[in-house]
Structure formats: structure tokens, C-alpha cells
C-alpha atoms as a PDB file:
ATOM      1  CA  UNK A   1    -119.603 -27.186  64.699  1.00  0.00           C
ATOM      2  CA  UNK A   2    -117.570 -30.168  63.637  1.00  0.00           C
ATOM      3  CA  UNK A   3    -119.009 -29.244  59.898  1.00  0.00           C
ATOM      4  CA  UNK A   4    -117.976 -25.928  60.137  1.00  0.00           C
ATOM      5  CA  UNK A   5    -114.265 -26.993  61.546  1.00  0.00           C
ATOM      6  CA  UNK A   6    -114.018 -28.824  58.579  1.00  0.00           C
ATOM      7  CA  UNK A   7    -115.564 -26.321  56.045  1.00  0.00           C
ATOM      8  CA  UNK A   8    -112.774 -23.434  57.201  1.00  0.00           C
ATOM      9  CA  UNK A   9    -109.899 -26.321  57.299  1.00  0.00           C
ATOM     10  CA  UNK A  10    -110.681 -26.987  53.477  1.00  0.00           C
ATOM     11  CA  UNK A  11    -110.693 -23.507  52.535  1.00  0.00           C
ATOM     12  CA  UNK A  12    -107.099 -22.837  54.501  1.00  0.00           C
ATOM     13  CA  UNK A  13    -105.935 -25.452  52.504  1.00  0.00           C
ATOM     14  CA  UNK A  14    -107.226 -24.386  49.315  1.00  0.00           C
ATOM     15  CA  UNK A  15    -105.278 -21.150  50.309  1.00  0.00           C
ATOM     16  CA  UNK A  16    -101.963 -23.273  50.508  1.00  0.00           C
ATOM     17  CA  UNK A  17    -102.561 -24.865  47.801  1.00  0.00           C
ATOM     18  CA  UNK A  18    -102.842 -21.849  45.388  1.00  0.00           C
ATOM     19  CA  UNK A  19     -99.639 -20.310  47.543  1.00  0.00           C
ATOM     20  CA  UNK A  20     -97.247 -23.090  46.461  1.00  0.00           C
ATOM     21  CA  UNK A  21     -98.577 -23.172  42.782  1.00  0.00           C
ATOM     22  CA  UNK A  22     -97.662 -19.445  42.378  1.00  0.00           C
ATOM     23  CA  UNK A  23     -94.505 -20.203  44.395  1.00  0.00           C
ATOM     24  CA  UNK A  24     -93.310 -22.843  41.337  1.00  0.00           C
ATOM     25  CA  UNK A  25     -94.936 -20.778  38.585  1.00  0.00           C
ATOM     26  CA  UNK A  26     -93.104 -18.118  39.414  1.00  0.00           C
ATOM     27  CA  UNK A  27     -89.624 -20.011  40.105  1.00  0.00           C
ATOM     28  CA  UNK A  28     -89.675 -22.555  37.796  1.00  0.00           C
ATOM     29  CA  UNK A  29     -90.239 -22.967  33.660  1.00  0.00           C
ATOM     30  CA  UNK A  30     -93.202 -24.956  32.406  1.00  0.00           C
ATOM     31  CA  UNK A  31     -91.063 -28.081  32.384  1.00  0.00           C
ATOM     32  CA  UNK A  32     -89.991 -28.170  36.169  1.00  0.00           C
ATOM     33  CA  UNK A  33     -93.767 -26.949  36.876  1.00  0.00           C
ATOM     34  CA  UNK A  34     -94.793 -29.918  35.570  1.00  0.00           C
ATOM     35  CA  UNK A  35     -91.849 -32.192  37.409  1.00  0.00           C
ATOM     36  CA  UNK A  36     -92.355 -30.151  40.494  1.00  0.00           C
ATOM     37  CA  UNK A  37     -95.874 -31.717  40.753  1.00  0.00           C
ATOM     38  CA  UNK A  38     -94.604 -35.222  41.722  1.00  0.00           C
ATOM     39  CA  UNK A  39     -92.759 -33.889  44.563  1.00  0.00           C
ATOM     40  CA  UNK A  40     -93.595 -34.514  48.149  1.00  0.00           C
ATOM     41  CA  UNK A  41     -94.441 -31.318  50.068  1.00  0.00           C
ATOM     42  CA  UNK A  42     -92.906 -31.261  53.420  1.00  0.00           C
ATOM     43  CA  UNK A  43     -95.790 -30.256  55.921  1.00  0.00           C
ATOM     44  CA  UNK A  44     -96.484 -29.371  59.415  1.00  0.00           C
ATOM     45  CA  UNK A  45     -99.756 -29.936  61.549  1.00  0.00           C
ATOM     46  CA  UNK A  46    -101.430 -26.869  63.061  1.00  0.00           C
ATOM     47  CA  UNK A  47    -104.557 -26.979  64.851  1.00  0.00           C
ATOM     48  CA  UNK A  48    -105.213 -30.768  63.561  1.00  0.00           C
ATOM     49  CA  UNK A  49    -104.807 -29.521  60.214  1.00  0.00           C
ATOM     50  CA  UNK A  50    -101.976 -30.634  58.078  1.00  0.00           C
ATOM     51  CA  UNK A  51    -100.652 -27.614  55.972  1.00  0.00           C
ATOM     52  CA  UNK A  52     -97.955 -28.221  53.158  1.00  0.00           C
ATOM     53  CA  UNK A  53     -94.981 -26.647  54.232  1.00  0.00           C
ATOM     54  CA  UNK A  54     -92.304 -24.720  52.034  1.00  0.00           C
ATOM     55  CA  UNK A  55     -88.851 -23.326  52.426  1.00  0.00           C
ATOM     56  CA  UNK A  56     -89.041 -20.364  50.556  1.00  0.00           C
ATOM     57  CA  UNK A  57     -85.587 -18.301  49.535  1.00  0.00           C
ATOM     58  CA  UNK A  58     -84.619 -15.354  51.316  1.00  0.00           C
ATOM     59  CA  UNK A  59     -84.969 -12.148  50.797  1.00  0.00           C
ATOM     60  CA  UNK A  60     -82.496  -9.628  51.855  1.00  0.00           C
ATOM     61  CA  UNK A  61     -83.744  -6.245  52.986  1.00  0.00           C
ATOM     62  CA  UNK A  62     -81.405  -3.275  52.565  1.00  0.00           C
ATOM     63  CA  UNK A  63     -82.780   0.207  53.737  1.00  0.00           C
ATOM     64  CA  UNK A  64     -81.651   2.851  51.253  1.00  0.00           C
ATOM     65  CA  UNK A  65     -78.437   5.374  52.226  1.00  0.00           C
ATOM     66  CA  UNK A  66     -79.023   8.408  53.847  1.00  0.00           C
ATOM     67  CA  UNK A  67     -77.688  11.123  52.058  1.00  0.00           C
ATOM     68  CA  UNK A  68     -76.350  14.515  54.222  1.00  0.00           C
ATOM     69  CA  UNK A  69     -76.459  16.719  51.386  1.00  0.00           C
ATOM     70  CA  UNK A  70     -75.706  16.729  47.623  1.00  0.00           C
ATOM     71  CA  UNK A  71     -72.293  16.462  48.001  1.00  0.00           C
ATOM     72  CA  UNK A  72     -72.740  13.501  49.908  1.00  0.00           C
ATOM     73  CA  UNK A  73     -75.209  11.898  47.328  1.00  0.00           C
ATOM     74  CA  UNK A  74     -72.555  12.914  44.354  1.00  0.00           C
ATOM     75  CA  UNK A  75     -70.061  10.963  46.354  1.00  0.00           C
ATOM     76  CA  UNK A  76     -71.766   7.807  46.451  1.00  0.00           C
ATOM     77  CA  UNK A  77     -72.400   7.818  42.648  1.00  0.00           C
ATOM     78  CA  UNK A  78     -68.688   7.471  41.754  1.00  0.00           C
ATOM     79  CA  UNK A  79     -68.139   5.711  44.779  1.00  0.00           C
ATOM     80  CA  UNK A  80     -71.071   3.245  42.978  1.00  0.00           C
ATOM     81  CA  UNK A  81     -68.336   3.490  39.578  1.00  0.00           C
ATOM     82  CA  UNK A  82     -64.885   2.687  41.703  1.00  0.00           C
ATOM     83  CA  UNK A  83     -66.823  -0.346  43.298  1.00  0.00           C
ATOM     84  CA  UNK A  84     -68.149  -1.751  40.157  1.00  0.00           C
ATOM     85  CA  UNK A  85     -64.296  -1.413  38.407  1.00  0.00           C
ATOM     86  CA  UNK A  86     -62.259  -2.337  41.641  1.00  0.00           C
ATOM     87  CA  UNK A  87     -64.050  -4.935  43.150  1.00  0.00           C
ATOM     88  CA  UNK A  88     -63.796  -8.172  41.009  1.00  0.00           C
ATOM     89  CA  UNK A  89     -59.905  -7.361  41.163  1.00  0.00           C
ATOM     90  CA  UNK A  90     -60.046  -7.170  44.991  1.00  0.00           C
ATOM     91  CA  UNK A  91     -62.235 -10.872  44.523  1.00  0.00           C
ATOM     92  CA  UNK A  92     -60.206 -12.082  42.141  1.00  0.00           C
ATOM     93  CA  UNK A  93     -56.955 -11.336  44.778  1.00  0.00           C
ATOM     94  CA  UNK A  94     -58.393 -13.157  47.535  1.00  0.00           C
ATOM     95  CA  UNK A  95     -59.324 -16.333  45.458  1.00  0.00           C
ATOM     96  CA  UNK A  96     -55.502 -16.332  44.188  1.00  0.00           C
ATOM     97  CA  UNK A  97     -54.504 -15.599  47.840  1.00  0.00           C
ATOM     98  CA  UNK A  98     -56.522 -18.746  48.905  1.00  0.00           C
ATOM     99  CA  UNK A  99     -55.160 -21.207  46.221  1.00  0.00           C
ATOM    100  CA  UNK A 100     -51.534 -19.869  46.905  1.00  0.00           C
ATOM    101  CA  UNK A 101     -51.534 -20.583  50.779  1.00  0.00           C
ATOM    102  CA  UNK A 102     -53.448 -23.643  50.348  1.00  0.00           C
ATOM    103  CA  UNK A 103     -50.694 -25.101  47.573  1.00  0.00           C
ATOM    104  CA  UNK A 104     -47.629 -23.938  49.498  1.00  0.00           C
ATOM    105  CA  UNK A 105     -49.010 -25.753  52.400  1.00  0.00           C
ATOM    106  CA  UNK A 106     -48.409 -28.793  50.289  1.00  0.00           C
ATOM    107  CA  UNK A 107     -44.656 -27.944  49.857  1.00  0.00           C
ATOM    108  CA  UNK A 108     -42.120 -28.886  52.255  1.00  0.00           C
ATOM    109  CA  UNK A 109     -38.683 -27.228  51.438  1.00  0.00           C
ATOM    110  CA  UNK A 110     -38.399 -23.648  51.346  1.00  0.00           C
ATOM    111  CA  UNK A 111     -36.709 -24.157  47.977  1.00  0.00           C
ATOM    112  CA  UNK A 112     -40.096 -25.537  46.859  1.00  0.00           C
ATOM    113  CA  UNK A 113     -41.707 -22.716  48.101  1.00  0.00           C
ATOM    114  CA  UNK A 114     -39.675 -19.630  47.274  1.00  0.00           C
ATOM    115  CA  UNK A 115     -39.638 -21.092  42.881  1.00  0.00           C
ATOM    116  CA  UNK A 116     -43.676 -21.811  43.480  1.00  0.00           C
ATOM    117  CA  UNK A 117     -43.906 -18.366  44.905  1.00  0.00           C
ATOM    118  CA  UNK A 118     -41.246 -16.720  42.177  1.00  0.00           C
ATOM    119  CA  UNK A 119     -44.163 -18.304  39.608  1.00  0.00           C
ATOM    120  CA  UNK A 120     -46.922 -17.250  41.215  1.00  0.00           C
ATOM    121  CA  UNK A 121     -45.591 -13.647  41.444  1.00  0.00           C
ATOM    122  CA  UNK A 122     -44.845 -13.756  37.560  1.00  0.00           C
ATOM    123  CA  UNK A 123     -48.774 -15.068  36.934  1.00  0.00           C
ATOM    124  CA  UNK A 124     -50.026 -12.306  39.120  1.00  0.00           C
ATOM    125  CA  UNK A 125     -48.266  -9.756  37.270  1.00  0.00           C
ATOM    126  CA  UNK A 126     -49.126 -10.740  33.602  1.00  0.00           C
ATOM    127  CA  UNK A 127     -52.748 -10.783  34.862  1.00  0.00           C
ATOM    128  CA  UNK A 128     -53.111  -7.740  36.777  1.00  0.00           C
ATOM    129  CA  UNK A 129     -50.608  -5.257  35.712  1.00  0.00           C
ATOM    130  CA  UNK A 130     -51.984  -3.446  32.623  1.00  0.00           C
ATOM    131  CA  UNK A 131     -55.630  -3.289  33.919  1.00  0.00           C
ATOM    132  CA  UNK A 132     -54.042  -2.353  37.227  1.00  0.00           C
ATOM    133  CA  UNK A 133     -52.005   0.447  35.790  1.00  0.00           C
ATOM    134  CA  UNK A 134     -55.109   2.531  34.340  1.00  0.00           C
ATOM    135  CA  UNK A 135     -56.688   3.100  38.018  1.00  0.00           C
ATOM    136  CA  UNK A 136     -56.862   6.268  38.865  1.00  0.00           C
ATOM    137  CA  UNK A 137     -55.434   6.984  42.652  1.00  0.00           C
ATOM    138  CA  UNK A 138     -58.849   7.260  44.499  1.00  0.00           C
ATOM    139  CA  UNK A 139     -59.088   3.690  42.599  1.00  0.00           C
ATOM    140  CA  UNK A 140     -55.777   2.034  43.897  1.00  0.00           C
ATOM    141  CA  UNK A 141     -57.101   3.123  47.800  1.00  0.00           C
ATOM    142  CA  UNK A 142     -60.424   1.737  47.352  1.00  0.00           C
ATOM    143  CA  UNK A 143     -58.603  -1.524  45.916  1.00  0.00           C
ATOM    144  CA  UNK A 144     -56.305  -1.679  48.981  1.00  0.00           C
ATOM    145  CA  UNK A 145     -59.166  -1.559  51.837  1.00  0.00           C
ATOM    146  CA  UNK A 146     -60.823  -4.237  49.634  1.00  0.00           C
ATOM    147  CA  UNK A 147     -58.062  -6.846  49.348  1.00  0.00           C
ATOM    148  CA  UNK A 148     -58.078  -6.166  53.230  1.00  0.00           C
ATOM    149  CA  UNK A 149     -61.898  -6.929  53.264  1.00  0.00           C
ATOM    150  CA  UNK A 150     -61.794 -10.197  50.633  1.00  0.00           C
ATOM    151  CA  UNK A 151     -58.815 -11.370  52.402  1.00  0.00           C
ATOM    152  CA  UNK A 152     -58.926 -10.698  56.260  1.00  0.00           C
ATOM    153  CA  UNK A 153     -54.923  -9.375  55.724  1.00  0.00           C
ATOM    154  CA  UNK A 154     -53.932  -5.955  54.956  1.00  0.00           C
ATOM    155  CA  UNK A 155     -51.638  -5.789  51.496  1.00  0.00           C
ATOM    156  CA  UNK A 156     -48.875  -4.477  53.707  1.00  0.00           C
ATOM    157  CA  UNK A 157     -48.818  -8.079  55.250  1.00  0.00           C
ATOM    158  CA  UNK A 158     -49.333 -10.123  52.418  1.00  0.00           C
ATOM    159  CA  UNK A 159     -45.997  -8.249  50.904  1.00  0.00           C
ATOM    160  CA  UNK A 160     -44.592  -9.548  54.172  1.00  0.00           C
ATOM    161  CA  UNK A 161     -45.601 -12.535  53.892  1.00  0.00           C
ATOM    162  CA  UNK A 162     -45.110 -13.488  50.452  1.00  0.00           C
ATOM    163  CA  UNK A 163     -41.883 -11.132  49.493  1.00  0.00           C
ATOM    164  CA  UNK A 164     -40.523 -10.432  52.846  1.00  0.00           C
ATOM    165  CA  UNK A 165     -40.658  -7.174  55.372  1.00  0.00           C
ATOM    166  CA  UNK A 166     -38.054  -5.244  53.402  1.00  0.00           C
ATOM    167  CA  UNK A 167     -40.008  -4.853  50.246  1.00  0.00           C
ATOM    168  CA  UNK A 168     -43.345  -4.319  52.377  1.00  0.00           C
ATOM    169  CA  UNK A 169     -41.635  -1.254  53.815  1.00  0.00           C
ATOM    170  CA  UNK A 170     -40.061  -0.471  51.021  1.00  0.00           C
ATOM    171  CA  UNK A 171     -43.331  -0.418  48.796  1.00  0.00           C
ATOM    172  CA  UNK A 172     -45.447   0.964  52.006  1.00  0.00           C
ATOM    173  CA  UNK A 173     -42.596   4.134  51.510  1.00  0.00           C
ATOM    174  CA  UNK A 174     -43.494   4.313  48.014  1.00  0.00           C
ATOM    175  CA  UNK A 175     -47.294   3.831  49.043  1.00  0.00           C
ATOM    176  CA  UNK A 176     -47.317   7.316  50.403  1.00  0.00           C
ATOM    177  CA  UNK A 177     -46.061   8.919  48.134  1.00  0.00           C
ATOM    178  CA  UNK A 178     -48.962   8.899  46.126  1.00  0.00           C
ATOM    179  CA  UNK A 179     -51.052   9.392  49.480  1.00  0.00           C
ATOM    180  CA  UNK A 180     -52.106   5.798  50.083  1.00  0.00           C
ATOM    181  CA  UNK A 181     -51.404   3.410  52.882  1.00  0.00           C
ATOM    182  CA  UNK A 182     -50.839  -0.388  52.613  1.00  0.00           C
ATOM    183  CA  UNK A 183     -52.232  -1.036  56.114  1.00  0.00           C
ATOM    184  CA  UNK A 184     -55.541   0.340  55.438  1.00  0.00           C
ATOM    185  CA  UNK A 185     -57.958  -1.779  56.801  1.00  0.00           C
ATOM    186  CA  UNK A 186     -62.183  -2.186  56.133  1.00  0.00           C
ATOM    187  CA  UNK A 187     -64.241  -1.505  58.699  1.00  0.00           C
ATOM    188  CA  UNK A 188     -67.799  -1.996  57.247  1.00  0.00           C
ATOM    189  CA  UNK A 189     -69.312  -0.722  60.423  1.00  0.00           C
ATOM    190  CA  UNK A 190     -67.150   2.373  60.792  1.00  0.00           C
ATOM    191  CA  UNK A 191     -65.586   4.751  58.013  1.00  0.00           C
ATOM    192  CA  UNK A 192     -66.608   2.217  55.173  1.00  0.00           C
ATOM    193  CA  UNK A 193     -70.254   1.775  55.642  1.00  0.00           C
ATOM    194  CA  UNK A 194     -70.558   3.225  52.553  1.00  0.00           C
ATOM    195  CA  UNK A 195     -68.309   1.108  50.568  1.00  0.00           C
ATOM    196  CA  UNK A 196     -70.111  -1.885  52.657  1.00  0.00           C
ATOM    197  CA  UNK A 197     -73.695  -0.528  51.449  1.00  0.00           C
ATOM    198  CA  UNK A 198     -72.507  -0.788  47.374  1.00  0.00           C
ATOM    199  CA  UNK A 199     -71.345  -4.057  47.682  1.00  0.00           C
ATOM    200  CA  UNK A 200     -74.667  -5.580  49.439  1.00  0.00           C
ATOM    201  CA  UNK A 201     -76.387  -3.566  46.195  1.00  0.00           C
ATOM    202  CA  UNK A 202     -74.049  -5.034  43.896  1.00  0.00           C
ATOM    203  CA  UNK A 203     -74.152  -8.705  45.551  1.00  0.00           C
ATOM    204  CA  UNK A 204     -78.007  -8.795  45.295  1.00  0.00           C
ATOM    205  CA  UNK A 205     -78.530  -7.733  42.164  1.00  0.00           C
ATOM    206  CA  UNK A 206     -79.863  -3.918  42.972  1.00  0.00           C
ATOM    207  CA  UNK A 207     -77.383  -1.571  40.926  1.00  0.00           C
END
């Protein structure tokens, strides 16, 4: 019995064994194959048998959209183009949004702050206002709900914020003209699980 405890444990590890060597093969050149080999396995003990243990990465799972009809499947194609074109601006925003709080948190007179702010306005501009300028309108609302998304603040408040509540109602006025609204906000779990769905496509990879 004791032989045949044995005979099964070798085989199971035989089994492990070929496991982690595809693992490497398949996430690693012949170079790092051949470094990975020095390595010390972590490993874990089941049944008295001492099986080399692996963390391996994971794998997201996203079930594919249900359509309602072909209108609704049409819609999620350019809603697939808009994404792609909108999105690294929206990114882009709250990175710049990040490193702007974080350096005015460093100033200390609102001098300071309103000349650093004056610069960082003229920055923003030169980057984004030609490439800005050629979205189309459906664009410019996608682009709002995403700043809100990247950024946790609607663009209505960071006008606030940065330029004051006149010009945020002035340019929320001016907003709706063109039928859009500076206080849109994302809700991935409501109206936009759509728009949520592309972006977990686009993140991993899948379109």
C-alpha cells in the first residue's frame, strides 16, 4: 500500500512538474527559461506530498454584451470608435488633474497658485485644443462622462475649482447649447454599462 502511495505521489508530481515547465515556456523567452530554472519554487504540502506551488497571473473574464436588436448592436460599434478616440484624452486629463493638485499643494500663497494655475491653463490648451476641436458632439459628451469617470469630479467642478463658479456657469450655459451637460456623471452600473463594457475590452487587450 505504502508502494502504491508512493507510486501515485511520483506521478502527481511528474504532473506538476510538466505544469510549471509549460507555465515558463509559454511566459518567458529561451533565455529566462533557462534562468527561471535556478529559481526556488514556492510549495505547499498536501496529503504528505510536497507540490511546487505557483502564482499564476490572472485572467479576467468578461461575458460578451447582449445586444436588443440591430440597432442596439450598430450602436455599440461606434460607441467601440468614440471610446478608442476619446478615451486617452479623458486619461490623459486625469493624470494632469493629479499632478496639478498635487503641485499646488506645495504652494502656499494664493499668488503662487493663481500664476502656477494661469500656466497650467496655457499648457492644457496648446495640448488639447486642436485635437479637441475636431470631435464631433456625440464625442465631446462621451469625453465629459469620462473625465468624470478618470477623475472622480464632474468638469463642471473642476471649472469651479480651478477657474472659479462664474466661468463654470458660464461655460455650463454655453454647454447646452450644443446639448451637453458639464455635470454629467459615469455610472458604470447604470446608463453607462455600455461605455464601462468597451473600456474593460480595451484595457485587456480584446478590441
Amino acid at each position: 500500500m505504502q508502494g502504491k502511495t508512493n507510486y501515485i505521489s511520483y506521478f502527481k508530481w511528474i504532473g506538476c512538474y510538466w505544469l510549471v515547465t509549460l507555465v515558463f515556456i509559454n511566459n518567458t523567452n529561451g533565455q529566462e527559461l533557462a534562468d527561471s530554472i535556478n529559481l526556488v519554487l514556492q510549495h505547499r504540502i498536501i496529503e504528505n506530498d510536497t507540490l511546487p506551488h505557483i502564482n499564476l497571473q490572472e485572467i479576467p473574464v468578461i461575458p460578451p454584451y447582449k445586444f436588443k436588436n440591430k440597432r442596439h448592436k450598430r450602436r455599440y460599434g461606434k460607441m467601440v470608435r468614440n471610446i478608442k478616440k476619446v478615451l486617452p484624452y479623458a486619461r490623459s486629463a486625469g493624470e494632469k488633474v493629479n499632478a496639478i493638485n498635487a503641485h499646488l499643494s506645495t504652494l502656499t500663497t494664493e499668488k503662487e497658485k493663481k500664476e502656477y494655475l494661469k500656466q497650467a491653463e496655457k499648457e492644457l490648451f496648446d495640448e488639447f485644443e486642436a485635437p479637441l476641436r475636431k470631435l464631433t458632439f456625440s464625442q465631446g459628451r462621451l469625453l465629459i462622462k469620462l473625465i468624470n469617470r478618470e477623475t472622480g469630479d464632474t468638469t463642471y467642478d473642476l471649472i469651479k475649482q480651478y477657474k472659479g463658479g462664474f466661468t463654470a456657469f458660464f461655460w455650463q450655459g454655453v454647454a447646452r447649447l450644443f446639448g451637453s451637460n458639464l455635470k454629467s456623471e459615469y455610472y458604470k452600473d447604470g446608463d453607462d454599462q455600455m461605455i464601462e463594457h468597451i473600456i474593460l475590452l480595451i484595457d485587456n487587450g480584446i478590441i
